[in-house]
N, C-alpha and C. Protein backbone atom coordinates (compact mmCIF):
# COMPACT_ATOMS: atom_id res chain seq x y z
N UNK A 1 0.85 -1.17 0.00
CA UNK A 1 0.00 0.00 0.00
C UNK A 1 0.89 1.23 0.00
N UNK A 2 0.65 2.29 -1.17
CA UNK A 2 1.49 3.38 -0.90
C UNK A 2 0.46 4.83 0.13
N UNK A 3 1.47 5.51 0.26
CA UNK A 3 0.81 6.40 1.17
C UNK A 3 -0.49 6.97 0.44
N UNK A 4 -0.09 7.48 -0.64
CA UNK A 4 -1.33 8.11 -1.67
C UNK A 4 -2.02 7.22 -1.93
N UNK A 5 -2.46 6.04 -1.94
CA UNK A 5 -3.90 4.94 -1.74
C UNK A 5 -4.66 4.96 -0.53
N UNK A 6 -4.13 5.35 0.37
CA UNK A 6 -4.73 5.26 1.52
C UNK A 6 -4.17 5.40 2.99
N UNK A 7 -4.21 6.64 3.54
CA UNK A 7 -3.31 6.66 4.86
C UNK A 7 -3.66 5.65 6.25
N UNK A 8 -2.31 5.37 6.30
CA UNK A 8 -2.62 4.66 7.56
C UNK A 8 -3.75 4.64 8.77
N UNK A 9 -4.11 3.55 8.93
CA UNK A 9 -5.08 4.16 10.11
C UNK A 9 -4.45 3.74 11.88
N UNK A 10 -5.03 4.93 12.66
CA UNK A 10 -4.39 4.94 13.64
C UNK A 10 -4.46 3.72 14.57
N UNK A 11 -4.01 2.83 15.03
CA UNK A 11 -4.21 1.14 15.87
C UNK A 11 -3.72 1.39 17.08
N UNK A 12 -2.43 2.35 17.30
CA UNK A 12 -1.52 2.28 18.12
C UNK A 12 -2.18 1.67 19.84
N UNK A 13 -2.26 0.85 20.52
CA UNK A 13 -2.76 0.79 21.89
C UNK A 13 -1.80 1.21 23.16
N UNK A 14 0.08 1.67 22.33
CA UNK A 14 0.72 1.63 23.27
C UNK A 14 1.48 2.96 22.89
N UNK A 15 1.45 4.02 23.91
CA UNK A 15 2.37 5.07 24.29
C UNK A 15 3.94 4.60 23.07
N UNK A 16 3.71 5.58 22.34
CA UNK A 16 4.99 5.75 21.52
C UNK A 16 6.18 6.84 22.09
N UNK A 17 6.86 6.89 21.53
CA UNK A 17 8.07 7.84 22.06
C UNK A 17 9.64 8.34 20.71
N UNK A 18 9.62 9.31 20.57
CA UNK A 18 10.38 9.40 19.21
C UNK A 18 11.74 9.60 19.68
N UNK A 19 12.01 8.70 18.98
CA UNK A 19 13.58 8.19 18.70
C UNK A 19 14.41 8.06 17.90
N UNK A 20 16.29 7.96 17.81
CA UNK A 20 16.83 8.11 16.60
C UNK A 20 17.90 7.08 16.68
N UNK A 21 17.11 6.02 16.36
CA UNK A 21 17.93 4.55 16.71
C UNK A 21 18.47 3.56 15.33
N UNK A 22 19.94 3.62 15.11
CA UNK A 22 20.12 3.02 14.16
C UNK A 22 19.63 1.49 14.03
N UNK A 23 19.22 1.05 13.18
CA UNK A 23 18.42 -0.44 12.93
C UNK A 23 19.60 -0.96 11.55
N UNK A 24 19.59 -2.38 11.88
CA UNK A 24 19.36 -3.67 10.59
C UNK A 24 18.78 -4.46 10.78
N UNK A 25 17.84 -4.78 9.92
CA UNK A 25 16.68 -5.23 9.80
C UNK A 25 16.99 -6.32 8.78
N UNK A 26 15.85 -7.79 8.58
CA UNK A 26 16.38 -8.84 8.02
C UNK A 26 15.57 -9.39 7.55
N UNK A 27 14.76 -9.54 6.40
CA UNK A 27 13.33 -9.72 5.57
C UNK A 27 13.58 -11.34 5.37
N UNK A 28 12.88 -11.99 4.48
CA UNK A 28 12.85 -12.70 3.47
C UNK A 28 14.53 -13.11 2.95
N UNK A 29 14.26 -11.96 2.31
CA UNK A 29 15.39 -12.13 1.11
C UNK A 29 16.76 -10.93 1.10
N UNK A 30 16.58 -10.11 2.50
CA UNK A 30 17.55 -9.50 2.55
C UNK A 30 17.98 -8.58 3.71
N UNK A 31 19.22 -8.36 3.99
CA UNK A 31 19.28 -7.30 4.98
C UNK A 31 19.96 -6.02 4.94
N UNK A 32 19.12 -5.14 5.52
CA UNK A 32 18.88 -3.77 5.34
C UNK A 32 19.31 -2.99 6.14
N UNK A 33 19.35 -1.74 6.21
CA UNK A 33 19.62 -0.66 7.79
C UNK A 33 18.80 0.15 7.21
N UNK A 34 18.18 0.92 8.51
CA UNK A 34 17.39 1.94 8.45
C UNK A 34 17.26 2.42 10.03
N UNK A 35 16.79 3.43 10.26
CA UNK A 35 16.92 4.16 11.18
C UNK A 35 15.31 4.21 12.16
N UNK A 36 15.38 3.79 13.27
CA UNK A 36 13.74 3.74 13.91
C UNK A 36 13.28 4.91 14.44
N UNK A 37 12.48 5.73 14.09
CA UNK A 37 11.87 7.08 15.13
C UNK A 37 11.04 6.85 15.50
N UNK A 38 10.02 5.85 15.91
CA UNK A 38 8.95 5.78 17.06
C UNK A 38 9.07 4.38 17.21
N UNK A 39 8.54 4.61 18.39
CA UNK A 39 9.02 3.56 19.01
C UNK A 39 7.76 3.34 20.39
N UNK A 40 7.47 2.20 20.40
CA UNK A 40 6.71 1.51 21.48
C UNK A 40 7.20 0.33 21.93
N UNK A 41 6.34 -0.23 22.87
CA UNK A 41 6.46 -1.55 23.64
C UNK A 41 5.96 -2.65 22.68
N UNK A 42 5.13 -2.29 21.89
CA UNK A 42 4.40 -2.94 20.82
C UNK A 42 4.48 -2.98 19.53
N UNK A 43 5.29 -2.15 18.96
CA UNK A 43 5.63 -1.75 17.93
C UNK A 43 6.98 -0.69 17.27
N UNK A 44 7.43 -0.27 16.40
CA UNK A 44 8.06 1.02 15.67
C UNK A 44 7.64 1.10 14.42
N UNK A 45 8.61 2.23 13.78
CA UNK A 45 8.52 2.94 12.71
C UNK A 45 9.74 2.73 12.14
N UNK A 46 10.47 2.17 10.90
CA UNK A 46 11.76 2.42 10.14
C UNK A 46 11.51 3.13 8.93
N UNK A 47 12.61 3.81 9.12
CA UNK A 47 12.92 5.10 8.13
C UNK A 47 13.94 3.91 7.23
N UNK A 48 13.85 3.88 6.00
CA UNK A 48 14.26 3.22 4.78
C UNK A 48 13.60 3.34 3.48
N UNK A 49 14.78 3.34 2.49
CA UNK A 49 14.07 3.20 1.13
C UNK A 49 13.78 1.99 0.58
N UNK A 50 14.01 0.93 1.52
CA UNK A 50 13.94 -0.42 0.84
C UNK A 50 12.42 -0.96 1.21
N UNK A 51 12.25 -2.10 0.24
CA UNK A 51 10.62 -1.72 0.29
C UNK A 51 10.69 -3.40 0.87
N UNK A 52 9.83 -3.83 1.48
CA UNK A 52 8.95 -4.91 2.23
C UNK A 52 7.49 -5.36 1.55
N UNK A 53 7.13 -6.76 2.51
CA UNK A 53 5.74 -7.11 2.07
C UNK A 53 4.85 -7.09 2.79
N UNK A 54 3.87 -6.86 2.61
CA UNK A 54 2.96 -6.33 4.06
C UNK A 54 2.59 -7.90 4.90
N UNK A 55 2.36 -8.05 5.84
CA UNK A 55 2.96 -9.19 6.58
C UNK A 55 4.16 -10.36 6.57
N UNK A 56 5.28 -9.29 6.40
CA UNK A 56 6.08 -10.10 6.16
C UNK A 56 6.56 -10.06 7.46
N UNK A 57 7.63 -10.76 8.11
CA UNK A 57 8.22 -11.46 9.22
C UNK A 57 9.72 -10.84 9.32
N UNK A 58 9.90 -9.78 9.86
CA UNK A 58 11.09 -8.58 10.01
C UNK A 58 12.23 -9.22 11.26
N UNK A 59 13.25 -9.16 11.24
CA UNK A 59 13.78 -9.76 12.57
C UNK A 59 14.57 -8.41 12.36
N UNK A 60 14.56 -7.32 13.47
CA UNK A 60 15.13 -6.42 14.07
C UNK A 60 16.40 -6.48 14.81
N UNK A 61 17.53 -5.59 14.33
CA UNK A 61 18.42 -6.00 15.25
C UNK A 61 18.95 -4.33 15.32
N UNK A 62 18.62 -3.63 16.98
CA UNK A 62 18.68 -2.34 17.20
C UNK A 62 20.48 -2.11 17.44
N UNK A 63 20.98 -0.34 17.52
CA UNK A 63 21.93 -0.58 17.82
C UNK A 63 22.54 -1.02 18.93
N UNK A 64 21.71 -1.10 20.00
CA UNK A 64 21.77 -1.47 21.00
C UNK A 64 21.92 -2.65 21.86
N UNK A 65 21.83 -3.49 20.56
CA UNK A 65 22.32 -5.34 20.60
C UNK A 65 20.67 -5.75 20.53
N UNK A 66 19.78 -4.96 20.95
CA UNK A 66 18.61 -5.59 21.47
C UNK A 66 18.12 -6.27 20.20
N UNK A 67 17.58 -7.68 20.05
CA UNK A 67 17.09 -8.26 18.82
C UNK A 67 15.60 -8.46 18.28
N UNK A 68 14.49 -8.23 18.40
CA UNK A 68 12.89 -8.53 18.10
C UNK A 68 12.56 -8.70 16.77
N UNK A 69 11.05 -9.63 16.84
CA UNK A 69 10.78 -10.02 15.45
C UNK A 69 9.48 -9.10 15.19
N UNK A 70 9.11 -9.13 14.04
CA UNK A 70 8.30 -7.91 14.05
C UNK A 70 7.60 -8.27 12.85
N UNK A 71 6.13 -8.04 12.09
CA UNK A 71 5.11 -8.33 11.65
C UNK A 71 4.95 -6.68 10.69
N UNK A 72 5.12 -6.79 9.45
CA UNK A 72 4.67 -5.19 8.54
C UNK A 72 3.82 -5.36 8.83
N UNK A 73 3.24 -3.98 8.93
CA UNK A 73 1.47 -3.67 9.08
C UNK A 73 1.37 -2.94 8.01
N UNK A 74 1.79 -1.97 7.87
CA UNK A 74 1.91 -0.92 6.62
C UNK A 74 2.95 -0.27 6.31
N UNK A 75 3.40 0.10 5.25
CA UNK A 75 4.64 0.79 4.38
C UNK A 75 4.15 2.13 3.73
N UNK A 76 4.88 2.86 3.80
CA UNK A 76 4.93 4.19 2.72
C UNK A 76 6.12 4.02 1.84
N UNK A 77 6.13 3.82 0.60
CA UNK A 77 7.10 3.89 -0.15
C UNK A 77 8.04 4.90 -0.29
N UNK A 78 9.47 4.29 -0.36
CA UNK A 78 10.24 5.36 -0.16
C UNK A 78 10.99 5.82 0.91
N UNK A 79 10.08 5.73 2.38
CA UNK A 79 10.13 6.54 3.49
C UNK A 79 10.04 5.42 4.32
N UNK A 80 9.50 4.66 4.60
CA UNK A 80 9.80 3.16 5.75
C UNK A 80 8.45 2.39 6.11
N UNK A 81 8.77 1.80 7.12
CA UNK A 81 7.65 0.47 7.33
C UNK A 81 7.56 0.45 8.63
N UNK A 82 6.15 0.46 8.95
CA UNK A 82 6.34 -0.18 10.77
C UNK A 82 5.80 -1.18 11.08
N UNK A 83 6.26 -1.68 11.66
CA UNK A 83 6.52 -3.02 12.38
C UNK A 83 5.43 -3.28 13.80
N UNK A 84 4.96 -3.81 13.74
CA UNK A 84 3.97 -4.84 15.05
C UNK A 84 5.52 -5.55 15.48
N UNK A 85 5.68 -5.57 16.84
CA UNK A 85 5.75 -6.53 17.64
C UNK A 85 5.44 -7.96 17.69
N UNK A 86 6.24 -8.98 18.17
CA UNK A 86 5.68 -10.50 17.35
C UNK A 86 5.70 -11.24 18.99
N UNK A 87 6.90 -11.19 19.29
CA UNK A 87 7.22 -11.70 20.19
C UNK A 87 7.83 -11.00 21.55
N UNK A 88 7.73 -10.24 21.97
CA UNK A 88 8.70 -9.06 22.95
C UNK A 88 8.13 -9.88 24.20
N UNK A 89 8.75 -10.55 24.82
CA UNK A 89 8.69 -11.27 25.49
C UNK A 89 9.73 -11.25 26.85
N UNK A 90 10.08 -11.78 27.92
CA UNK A 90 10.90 -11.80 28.78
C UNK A 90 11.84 -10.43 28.79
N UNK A 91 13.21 -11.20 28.62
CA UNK A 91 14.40 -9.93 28.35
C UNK A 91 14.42 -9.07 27.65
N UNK A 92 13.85 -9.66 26.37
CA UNK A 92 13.48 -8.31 25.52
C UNK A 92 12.06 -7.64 25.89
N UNK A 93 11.51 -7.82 26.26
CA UNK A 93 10.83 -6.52 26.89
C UNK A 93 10.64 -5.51 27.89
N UNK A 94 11.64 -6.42 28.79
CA UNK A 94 12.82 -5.73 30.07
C UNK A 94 13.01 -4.73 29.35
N UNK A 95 14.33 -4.97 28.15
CA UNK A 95 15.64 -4.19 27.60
C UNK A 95 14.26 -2.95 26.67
N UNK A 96 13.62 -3.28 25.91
CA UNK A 96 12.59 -1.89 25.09
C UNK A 96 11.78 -1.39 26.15
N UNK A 97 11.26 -2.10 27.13
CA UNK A 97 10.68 -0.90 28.40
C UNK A 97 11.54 0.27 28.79
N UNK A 98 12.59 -0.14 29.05
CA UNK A 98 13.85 0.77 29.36
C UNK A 98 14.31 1.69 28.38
N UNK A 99 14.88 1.00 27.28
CA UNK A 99 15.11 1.81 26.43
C UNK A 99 13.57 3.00 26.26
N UNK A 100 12.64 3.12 26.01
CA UNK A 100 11.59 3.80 26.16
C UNK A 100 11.34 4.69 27.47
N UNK A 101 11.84 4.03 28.33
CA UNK A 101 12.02 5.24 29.58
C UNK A 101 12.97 5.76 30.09
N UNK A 102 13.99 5.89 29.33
CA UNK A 102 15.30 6.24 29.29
C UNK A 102 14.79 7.32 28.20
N UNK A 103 14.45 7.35 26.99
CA UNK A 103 14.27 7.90 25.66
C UNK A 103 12.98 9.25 26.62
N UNK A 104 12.17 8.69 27.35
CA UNK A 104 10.88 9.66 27.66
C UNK A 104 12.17 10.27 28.67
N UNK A 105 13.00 10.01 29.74
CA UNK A 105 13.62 11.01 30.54
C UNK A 105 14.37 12.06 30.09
N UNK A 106 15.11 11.28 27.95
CA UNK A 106 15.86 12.18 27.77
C UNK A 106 14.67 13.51 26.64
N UNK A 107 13.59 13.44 26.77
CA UNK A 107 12.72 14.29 26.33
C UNK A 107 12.35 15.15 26.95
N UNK A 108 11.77 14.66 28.61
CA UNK A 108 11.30 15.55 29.72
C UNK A 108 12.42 16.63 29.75
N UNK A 109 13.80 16.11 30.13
CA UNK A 109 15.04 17.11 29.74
C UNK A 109 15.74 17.95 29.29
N UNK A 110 14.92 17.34 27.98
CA UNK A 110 15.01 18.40 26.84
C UNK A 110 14.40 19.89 26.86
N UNK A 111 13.11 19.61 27.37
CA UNK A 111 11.92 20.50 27.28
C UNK A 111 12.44 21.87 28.38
């Protein structure tokens, strides 16, 4: 689906938080880098020109070592894909809770 067919519709159930987190990311048939700016417990956003399939099966690997698998929901061509959450489970959802409230302290800070 490109953006001009039809804009996303809003699903989100979980508090996002914007971020500037280098990603490689690992499809099907290839692996990629792109950069994540939102970010949830449940989900993100990658900034990339490389294009995906809409439920395809993403394995995330942040710069941060942290690893998750992740589900396309929708793509804008050109500009990136976000990702559902598949499995965030145990440690990894320890390690993205944190990272997310680490990311909201360095915002409050900002302000």
């Amino acid at each position: 689906m490109s953006f001009n067919e039809r804009s996303p519709v809003e699903r989100r159930k979980n508090e996002r938080v914007k971020v500037n987190i280098k990603a490689r990311w690992e499809g099907v048939l290839e692996q990629k880098e792109g950069t994540i700016v939102d970010l949830s417990i449940g989900g993100c956003f990658i900034l990339t020109a490389h294009l995906v399939e809409m439920g395809e099966l993403i394995r995330l690997e942040m710069e941060n070592s942290l690893v998750i698998w992740g589900e396309v929901i929708y793509q804008i061509e050109e500009m990136g894909f976000a990702l559902k959450f598949t499995a965030a489970m145990g440690e990894e959802a320890l390690q993205l809770g944190k990272l997310i409230q680490e990311q909201k302290k360095r915002d409050r800070a900002g302000k």
